[in-house]
PDB file of N, CA and C in Angstrom:
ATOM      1  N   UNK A   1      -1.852 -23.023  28.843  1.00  0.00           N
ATOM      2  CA  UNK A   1      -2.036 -22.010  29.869  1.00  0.00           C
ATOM      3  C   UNK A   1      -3.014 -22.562  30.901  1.00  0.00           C
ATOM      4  N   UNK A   2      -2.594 -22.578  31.906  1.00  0.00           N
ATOM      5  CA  UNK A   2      -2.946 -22.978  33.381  1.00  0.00           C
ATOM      6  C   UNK A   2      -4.682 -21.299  33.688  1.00  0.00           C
ATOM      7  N   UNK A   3      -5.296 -21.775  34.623  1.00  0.00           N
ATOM      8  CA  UNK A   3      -6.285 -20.734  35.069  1.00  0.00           C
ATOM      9  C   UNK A   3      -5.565 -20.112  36.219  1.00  0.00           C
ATOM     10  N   UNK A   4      -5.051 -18.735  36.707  1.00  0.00           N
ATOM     11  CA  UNK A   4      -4.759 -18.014  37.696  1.00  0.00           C
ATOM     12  C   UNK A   4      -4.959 -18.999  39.184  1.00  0.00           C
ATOM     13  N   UNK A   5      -4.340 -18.950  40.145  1.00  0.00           N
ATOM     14  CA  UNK A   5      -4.703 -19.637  40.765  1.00  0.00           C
ATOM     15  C   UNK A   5      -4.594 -21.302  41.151  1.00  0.00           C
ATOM     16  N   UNK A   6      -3.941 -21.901  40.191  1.00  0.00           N
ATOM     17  CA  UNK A   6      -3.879 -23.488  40.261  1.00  0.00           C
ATOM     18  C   UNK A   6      -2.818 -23.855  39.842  1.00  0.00           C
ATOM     19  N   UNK A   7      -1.830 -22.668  40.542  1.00  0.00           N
ATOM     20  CA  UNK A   7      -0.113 -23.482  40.178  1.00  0.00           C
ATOM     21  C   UNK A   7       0.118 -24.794  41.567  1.00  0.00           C
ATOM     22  N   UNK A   8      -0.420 -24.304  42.460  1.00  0.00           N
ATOM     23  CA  UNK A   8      -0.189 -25.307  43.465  1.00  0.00           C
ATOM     24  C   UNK A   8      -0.947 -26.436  43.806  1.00  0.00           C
ATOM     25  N   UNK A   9      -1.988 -26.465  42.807  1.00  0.00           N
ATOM     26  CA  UNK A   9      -2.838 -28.169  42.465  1.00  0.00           C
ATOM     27  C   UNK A   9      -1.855 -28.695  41.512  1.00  0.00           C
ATOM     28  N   UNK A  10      -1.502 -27.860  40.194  1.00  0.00           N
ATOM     29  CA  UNK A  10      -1.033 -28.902  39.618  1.00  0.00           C
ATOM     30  C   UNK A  10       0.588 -29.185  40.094  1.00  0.00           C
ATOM     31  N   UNK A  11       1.328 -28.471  40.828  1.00  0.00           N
ATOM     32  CA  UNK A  11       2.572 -28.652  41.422  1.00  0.00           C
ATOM     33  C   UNK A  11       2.231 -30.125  42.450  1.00  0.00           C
ATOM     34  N   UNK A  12       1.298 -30.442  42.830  1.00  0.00           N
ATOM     35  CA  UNK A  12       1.291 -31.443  43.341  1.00  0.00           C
ATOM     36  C   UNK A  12       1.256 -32.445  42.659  1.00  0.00           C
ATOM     37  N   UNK A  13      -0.007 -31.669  41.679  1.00  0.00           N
ATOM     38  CA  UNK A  13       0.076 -33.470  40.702  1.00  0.00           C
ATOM     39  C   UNK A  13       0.810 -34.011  39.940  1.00  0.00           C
ATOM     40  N   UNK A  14       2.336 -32.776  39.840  1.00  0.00           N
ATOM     41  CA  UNK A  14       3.404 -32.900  38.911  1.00  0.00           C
ATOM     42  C   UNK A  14       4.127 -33.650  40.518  1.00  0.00           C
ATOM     43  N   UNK A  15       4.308 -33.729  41.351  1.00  0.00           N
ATOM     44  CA  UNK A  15       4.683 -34.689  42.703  1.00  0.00           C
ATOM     45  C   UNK A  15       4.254 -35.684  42.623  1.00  0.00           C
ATOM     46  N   UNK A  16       3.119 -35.980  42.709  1.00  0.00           N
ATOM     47  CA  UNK A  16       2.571 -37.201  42.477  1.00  0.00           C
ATOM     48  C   UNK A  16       2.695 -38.537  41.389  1.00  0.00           C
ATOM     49  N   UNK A  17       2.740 -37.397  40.075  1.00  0.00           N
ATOM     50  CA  UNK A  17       3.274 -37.969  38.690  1.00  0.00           C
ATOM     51  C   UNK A  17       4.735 -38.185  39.180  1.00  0.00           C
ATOM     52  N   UNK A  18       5.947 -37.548  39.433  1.00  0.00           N
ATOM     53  CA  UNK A  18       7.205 -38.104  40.092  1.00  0.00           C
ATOM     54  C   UNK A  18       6.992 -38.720  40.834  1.00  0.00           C
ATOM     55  N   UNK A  19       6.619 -39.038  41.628  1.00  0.00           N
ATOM     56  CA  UNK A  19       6.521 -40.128  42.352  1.00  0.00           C
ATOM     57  C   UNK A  19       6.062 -41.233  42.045  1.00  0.00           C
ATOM     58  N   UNK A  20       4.917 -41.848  41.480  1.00  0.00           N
ATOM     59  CA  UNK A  20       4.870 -42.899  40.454  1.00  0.00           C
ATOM     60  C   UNK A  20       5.593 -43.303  39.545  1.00  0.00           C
ATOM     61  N   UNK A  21       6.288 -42.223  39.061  1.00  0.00           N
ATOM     62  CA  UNK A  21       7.496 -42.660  37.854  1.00  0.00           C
ATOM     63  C   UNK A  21       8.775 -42.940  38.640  1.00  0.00           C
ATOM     64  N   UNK A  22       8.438 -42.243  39.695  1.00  0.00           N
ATOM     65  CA  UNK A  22      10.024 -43.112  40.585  1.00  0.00           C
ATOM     66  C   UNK A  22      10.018 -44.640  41.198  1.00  0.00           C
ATOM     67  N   UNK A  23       8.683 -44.880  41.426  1.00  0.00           N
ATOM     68  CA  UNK A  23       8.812 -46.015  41.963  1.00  0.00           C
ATOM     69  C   UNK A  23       8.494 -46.994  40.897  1.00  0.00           C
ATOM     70  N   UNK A  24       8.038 -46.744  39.717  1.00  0.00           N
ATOM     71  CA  UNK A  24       7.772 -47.448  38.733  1.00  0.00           C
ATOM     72  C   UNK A  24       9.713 -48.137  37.903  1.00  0.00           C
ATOM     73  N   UNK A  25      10.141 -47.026  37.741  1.00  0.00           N
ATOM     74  CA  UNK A  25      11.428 -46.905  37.370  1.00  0.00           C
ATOM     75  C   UNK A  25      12.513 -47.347  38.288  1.00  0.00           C
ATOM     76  N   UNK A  26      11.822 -47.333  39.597  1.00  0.00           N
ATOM     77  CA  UNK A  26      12.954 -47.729  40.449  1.00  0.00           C
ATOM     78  C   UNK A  26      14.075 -46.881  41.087  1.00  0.00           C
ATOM     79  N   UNK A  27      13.484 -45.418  40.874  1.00  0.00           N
ATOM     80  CA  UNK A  27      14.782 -44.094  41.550  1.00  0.00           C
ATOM     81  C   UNK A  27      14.054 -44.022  42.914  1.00  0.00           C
ATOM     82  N   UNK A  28      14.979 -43.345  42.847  1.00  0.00           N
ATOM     83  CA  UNK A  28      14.771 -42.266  44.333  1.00  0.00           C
ATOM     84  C   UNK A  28      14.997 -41.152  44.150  1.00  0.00           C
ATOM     85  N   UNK A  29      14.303 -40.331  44.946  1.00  0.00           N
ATOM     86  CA  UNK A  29      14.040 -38.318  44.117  1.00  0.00           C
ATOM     87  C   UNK A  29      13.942 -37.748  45.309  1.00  0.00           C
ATOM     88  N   UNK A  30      15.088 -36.620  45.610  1.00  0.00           N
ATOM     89  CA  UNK A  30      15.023 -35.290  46.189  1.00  0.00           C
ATOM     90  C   UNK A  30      14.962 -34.540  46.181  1.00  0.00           C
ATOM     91  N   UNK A  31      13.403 -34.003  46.493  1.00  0.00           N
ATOM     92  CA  UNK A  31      12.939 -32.400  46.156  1.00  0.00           C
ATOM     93  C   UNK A  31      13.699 -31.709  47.150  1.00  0.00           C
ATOM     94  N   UNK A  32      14.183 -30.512  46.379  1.00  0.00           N
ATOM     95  CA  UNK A  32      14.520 -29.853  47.086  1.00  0.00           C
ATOM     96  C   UNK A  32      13.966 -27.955  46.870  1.00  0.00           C
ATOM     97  N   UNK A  33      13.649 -27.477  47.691  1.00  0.00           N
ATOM     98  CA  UNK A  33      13.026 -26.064  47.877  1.00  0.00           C
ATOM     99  C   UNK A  33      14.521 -25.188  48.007  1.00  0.00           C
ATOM    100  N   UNK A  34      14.573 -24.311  47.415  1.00  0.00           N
ATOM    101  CA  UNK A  34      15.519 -23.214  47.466  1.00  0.00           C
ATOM    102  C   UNK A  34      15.341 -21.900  47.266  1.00  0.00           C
ATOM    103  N   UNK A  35      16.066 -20.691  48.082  1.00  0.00           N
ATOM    104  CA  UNK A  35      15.182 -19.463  47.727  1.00  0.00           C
ATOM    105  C   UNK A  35      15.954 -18.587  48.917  1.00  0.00           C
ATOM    106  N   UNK A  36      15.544 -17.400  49.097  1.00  0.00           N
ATOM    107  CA  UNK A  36      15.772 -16.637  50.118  1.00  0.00           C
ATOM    108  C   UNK A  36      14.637 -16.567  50.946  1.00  0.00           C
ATOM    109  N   UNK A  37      13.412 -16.525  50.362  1.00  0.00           N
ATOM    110  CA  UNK A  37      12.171 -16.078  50.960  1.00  0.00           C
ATOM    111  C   UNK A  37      11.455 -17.551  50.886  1.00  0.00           C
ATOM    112  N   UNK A  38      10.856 -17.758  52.404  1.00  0.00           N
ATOM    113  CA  UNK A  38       9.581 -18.791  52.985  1.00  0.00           C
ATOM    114  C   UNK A  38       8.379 -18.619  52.140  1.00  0.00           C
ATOM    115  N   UNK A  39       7.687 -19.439  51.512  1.00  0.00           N
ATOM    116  CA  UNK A  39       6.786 -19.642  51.537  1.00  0.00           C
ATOM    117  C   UNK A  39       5.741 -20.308  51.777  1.00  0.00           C
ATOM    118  N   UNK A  40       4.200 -20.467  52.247  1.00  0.00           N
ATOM    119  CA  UNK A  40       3.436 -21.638  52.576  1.00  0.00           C
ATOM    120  C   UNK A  40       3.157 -22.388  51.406  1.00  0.00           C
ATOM    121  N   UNK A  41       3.196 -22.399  50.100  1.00  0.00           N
ATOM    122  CA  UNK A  41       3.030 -23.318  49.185  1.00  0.00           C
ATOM    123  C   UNK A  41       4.065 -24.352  49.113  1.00  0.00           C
ATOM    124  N   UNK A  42       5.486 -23.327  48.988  1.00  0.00           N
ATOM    125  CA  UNK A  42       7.058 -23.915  49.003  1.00  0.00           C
ATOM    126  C   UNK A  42       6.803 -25.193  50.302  1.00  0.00           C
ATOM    127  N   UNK A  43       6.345 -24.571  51.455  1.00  0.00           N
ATOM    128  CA  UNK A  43       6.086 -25.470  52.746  1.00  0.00           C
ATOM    129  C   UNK A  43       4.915 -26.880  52.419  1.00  0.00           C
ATOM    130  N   UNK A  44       4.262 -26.635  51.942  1.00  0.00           N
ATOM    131  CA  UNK A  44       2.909 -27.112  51.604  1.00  0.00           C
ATOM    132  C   UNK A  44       3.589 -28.471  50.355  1.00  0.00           C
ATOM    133  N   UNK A  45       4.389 -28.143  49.738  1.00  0.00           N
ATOM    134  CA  UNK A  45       4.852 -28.765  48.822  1.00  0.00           C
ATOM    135  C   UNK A  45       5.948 -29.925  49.265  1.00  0.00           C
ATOM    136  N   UNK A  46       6.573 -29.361  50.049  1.00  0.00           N
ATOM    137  CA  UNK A  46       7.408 -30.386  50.588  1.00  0.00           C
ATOM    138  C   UNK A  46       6.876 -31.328  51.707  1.00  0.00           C
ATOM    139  N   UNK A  47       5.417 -31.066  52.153  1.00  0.00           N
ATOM    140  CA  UNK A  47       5.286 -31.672  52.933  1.00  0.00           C
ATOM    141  C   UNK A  47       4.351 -32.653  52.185  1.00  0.00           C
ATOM    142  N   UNK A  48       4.029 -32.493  51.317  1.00  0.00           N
ATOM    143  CA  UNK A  48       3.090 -33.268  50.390  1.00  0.00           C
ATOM    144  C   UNK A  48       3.885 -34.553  49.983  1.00  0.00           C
ATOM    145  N   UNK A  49       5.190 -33.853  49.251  1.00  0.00           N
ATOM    146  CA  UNK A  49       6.278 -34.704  48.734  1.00  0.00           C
ATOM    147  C   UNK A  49       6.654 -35.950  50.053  1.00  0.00           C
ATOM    148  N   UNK A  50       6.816 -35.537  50.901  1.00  0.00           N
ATOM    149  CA  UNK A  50       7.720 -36.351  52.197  1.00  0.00           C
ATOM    150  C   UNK A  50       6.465 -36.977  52.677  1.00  0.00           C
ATOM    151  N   UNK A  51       5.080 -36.833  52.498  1.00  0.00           N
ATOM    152  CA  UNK A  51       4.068 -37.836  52.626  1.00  0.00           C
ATOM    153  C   UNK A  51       3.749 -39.035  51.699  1.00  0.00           C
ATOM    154  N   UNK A  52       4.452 -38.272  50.332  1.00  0.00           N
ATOM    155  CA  UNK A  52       4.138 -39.475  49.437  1.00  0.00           C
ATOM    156  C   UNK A  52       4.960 -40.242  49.571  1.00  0.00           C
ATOM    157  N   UNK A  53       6.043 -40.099  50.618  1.00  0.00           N
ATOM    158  CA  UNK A  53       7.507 -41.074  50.678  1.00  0.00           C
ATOM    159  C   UNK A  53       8.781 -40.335  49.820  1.00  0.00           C
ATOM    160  N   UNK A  54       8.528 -39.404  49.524  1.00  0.00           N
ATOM    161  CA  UNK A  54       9.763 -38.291  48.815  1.00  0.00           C
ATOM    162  C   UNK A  54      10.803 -38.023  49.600  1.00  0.00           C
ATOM    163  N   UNK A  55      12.179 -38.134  49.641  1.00  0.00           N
ATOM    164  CA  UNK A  55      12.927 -37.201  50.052  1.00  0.00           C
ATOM    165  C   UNK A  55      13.203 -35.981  49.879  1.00  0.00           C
ATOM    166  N   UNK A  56      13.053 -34.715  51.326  1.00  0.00           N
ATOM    167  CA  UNK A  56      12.932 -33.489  50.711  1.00  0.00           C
ATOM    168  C   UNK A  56      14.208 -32.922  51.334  1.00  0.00           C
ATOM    169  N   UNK A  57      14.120 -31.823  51.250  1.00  0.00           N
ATOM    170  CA  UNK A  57      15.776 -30.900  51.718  1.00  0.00           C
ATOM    171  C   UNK A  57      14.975 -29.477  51.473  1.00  0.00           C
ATOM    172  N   UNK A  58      14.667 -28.684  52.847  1.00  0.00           N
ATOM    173  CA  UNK A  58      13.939 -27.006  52.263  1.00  0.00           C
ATOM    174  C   UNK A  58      15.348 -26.609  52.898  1.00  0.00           C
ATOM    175  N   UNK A  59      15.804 -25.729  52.032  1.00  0.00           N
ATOM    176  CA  UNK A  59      16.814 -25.012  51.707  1.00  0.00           C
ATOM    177  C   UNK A  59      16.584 -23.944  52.083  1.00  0.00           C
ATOM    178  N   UNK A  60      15.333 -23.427  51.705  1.00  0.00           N
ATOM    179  CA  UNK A  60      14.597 -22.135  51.820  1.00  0.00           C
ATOM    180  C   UNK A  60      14.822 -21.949  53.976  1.00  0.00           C
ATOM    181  N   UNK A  61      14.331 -22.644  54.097  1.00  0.00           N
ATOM    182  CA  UNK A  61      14.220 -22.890  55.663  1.00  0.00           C
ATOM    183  C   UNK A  61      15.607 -22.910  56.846  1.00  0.00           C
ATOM    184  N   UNK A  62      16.654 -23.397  55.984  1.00  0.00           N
ATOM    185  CA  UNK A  62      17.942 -23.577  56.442  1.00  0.00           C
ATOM    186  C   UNK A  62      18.823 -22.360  56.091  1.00  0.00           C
ATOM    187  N   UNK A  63      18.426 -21.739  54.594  1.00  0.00           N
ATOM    188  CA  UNK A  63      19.010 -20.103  54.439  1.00  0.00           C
ATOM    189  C   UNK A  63      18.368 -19.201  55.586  1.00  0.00           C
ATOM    190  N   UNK A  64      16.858 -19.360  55.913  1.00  0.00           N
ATOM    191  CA  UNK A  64      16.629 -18.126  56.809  1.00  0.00           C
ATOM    192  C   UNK A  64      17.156 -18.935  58.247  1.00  0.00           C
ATOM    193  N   UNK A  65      17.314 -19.691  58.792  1.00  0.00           N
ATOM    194  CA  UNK A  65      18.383 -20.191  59.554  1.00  0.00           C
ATOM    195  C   UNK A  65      19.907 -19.233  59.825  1.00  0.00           C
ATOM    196  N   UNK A  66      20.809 -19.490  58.785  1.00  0.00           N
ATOM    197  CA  UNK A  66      21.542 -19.436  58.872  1.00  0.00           C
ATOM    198  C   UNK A  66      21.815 -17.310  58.377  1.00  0.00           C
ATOM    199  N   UNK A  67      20.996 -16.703  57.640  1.00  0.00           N
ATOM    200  CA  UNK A  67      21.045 -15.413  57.361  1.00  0.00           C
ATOM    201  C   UNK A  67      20.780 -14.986  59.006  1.00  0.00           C
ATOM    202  N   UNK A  68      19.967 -15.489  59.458  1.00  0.00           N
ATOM    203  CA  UNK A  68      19.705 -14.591  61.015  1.00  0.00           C
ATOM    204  C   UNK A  68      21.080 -14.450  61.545  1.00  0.00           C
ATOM    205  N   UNK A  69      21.682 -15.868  61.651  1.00  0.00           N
ATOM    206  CA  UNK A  69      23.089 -15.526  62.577  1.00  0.00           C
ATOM    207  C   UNK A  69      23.775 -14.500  61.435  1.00  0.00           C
ATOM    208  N   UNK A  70      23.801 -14.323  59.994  1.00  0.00           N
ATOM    209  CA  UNK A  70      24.911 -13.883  59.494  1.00  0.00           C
ATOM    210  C   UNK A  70      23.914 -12.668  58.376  1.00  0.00           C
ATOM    211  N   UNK A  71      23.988 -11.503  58.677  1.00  0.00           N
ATOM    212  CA  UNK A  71      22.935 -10.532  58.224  1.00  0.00           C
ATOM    213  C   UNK A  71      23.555 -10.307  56.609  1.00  0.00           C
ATOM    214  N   UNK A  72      24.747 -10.507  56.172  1.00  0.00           N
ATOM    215  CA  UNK A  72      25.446 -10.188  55.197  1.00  0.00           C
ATOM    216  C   UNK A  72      25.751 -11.691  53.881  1.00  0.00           C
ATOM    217  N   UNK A  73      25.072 -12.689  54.635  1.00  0.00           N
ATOM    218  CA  UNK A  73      24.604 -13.662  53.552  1.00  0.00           C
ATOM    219  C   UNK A  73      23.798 -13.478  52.528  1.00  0.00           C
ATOM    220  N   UNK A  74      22.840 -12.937  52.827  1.00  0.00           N
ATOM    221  CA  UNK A  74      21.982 -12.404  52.194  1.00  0.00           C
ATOM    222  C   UNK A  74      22.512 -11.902  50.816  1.00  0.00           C
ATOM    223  N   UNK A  75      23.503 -11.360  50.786  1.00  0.00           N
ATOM    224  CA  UNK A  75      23.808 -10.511  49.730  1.00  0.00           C
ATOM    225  C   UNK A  75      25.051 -11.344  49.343  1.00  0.00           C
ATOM    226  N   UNK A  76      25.821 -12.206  49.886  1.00  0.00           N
ATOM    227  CA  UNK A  76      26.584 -13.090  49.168  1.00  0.00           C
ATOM    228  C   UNK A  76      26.031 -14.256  48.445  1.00  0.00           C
ATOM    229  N   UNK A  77      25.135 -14.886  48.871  1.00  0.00           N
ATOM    230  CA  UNK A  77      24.234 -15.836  48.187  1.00  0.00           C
ATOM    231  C   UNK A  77      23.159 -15.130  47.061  1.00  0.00           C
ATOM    232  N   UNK A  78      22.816 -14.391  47.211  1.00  0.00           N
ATOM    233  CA  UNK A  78      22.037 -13.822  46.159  1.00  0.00           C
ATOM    234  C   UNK A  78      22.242 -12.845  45.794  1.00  0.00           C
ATOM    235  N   UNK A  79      22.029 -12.043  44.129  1.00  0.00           N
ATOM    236  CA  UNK A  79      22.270 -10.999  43.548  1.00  0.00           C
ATOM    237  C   UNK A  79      21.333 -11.298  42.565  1.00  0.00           C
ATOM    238  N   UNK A  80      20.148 -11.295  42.492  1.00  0.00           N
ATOM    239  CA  UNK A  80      18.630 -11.063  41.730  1.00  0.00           C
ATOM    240  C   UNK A  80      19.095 -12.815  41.432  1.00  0.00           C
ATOM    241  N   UNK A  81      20.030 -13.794  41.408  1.00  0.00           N
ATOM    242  CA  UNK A  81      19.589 -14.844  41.282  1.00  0.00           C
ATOM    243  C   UNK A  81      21.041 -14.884  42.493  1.00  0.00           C
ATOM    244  N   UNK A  82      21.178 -16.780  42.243  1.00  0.00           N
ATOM    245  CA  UNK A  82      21.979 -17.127  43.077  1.00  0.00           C
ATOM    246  C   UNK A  82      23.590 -16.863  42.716  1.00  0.00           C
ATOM    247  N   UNK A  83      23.884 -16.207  43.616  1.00  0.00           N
ATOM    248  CA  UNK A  83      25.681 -16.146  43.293  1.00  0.00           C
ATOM    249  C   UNK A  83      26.319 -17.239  43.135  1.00  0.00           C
ATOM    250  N   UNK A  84      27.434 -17.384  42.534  1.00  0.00           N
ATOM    251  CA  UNK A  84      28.617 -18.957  42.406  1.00  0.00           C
ATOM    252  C   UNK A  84      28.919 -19.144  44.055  1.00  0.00           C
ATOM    253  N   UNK A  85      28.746 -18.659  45.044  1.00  0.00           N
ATOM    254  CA  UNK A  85      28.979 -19.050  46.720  1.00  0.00           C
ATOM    255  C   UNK A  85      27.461 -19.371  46.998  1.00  0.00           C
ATOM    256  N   UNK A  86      26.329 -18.848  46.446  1.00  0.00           N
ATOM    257  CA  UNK A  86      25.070 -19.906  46.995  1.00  0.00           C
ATOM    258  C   UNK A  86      24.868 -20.660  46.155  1.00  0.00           C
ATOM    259  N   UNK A  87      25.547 -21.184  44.940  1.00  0.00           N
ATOM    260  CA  UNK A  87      25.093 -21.886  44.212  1.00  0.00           C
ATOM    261  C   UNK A  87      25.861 -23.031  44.710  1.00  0.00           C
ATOM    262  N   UNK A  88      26.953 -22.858  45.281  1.00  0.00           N
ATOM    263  CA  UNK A  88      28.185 -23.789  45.913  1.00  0.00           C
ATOM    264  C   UNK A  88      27.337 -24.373  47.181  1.00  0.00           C
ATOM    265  N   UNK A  89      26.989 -23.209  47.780  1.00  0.00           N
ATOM    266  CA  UNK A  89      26.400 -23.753  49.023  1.00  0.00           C
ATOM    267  C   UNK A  89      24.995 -24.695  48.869  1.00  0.00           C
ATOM    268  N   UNK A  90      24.437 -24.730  47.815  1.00  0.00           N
ATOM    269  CA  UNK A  90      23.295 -25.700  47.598  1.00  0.00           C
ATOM    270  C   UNK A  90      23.637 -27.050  47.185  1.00  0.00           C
ATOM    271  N   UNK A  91      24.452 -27.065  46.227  1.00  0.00           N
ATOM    272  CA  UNK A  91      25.241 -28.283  45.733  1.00  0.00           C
ATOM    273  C   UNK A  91      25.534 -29.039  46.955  1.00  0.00           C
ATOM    274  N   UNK A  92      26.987 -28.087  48.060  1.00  0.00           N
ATOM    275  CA  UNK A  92      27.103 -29.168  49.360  1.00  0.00           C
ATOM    276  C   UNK A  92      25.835 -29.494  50.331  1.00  0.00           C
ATOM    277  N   UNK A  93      25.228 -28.808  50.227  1.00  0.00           N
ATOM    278  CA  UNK A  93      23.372 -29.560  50.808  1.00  0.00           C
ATOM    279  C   UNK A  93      22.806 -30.422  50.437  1.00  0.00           C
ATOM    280  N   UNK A  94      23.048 -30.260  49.164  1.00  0.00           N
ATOM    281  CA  UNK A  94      22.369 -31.521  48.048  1.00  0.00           C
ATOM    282  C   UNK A  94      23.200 -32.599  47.962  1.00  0.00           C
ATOM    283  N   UNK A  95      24.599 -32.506  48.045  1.00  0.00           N
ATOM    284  CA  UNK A  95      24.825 -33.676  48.210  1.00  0.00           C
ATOM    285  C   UNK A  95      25.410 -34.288  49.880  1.00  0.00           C
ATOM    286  N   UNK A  96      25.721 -33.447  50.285  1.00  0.00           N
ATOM    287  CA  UNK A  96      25.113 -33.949  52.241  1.00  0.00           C
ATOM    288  C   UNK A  96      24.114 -35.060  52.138  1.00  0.00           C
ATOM    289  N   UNK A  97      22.526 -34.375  51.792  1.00  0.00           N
ATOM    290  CA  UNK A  97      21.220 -34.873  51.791  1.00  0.00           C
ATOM    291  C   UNK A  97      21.622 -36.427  51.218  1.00  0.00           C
ATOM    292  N   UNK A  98      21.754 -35.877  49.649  1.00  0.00           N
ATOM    293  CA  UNK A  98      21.822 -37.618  49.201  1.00  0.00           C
ATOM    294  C   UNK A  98      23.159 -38.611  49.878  1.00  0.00           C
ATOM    295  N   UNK A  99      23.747 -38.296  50.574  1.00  0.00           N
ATOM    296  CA  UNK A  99      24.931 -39.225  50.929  1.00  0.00           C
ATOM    297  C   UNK A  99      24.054 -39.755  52.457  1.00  0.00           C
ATOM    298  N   UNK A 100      23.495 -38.595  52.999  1.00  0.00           N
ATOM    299  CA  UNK A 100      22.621 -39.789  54.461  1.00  0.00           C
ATOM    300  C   UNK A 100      21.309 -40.149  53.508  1.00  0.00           C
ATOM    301  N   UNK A 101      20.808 -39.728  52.332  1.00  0.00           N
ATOM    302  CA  UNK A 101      19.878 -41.064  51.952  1.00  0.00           C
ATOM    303  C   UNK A 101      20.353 -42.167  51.092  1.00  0.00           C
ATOM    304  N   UNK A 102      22.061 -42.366  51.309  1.00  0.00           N
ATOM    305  CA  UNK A 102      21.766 -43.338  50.791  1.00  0.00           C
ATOM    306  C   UNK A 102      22.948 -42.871  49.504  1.00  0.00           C
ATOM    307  N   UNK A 103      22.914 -42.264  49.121  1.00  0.00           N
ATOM    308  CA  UNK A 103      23.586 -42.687  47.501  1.00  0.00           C
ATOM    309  C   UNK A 103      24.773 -41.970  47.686  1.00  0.00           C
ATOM    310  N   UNK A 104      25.863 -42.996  46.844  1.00  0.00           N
ATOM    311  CA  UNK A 104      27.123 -42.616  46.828  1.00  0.00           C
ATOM    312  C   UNK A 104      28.009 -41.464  47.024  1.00  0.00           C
ATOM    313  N   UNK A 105      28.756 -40.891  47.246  1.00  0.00           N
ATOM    314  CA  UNK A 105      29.571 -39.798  47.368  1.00  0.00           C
ATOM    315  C   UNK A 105      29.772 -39.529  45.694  1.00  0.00           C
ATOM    316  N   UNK A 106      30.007 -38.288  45.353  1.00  0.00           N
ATOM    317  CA  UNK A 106      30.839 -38.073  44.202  1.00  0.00           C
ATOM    318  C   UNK A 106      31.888 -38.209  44.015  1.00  0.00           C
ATOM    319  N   UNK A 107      32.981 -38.563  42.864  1.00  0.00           N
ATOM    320  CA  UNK A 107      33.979 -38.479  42.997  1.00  0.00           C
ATOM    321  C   UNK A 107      34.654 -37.548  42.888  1.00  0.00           C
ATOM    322  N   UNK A 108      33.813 -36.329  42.879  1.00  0.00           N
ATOM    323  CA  UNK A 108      34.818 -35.080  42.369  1.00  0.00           C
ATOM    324  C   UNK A 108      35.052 -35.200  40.754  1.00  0.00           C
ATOM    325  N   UNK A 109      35.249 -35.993  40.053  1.00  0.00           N
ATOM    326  CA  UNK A 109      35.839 -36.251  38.573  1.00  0.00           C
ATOM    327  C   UNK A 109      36.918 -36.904  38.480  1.00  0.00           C
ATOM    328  N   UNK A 110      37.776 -37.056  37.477  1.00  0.00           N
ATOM    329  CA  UNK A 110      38.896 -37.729  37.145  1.00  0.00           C
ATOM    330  C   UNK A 110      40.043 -36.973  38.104  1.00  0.00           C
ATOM    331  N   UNK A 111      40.702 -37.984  38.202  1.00  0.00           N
ATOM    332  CA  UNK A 111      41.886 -37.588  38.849  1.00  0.00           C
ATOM    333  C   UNK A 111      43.105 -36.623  38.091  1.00  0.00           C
TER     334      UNK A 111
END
């Protein structure tokens, strides 16, 4: 048990620890933030990450984007968690993201 208050010290130092183990290991790692609702830690976090040399993707930032033009997303992407259409819609973000940094396309699966 953590003290009230210090989820977002050690959320960094759990960044930091990934990040040493990525470059130790030799990956590459994309944080990615997801959510309906902004937050400054969520913000705070990704910017920490993309300083240490992280690739990030805020999701969070690109949903309230895209809910402004469309008021009824809101409720297709989420239902107390993520619906199978925002869960779809994060996947093609996530892998958008990793195909311009760099790593392969999927194949979809077997033919």
């Amino acid at each position: 048990v953590h003290p009230a208050g210090t989820g977002e010290r050690i959320a960094r130092m759990l960044v930091d620890r990934l990040d040493g183990l990525s470059r130790e290991r030799g990956v590459r790692v994309l944080l990615v933030s997801q959510g309906q609702d902004p937050s400054g830690p969520a913000r705070e976090l990704l910017a920490h990450a993309a300083a240490r040399g992280l690739s990030t993707l805020d999701l969070i930032t690109a949903f309230q984007r895209l809910a402004a033009d469309d008021p009824g997303l809101r409720e297709r992407y989420f239902f107390g968690h993520m619906t199978p259409a925002g869960n779809r819609w994060v996947a093609q973000e996530i892998a958008a993201a990793l195909e311009r940094h760099g790593a392969p396309a999927a194949s979809g699966g077997p033919p």
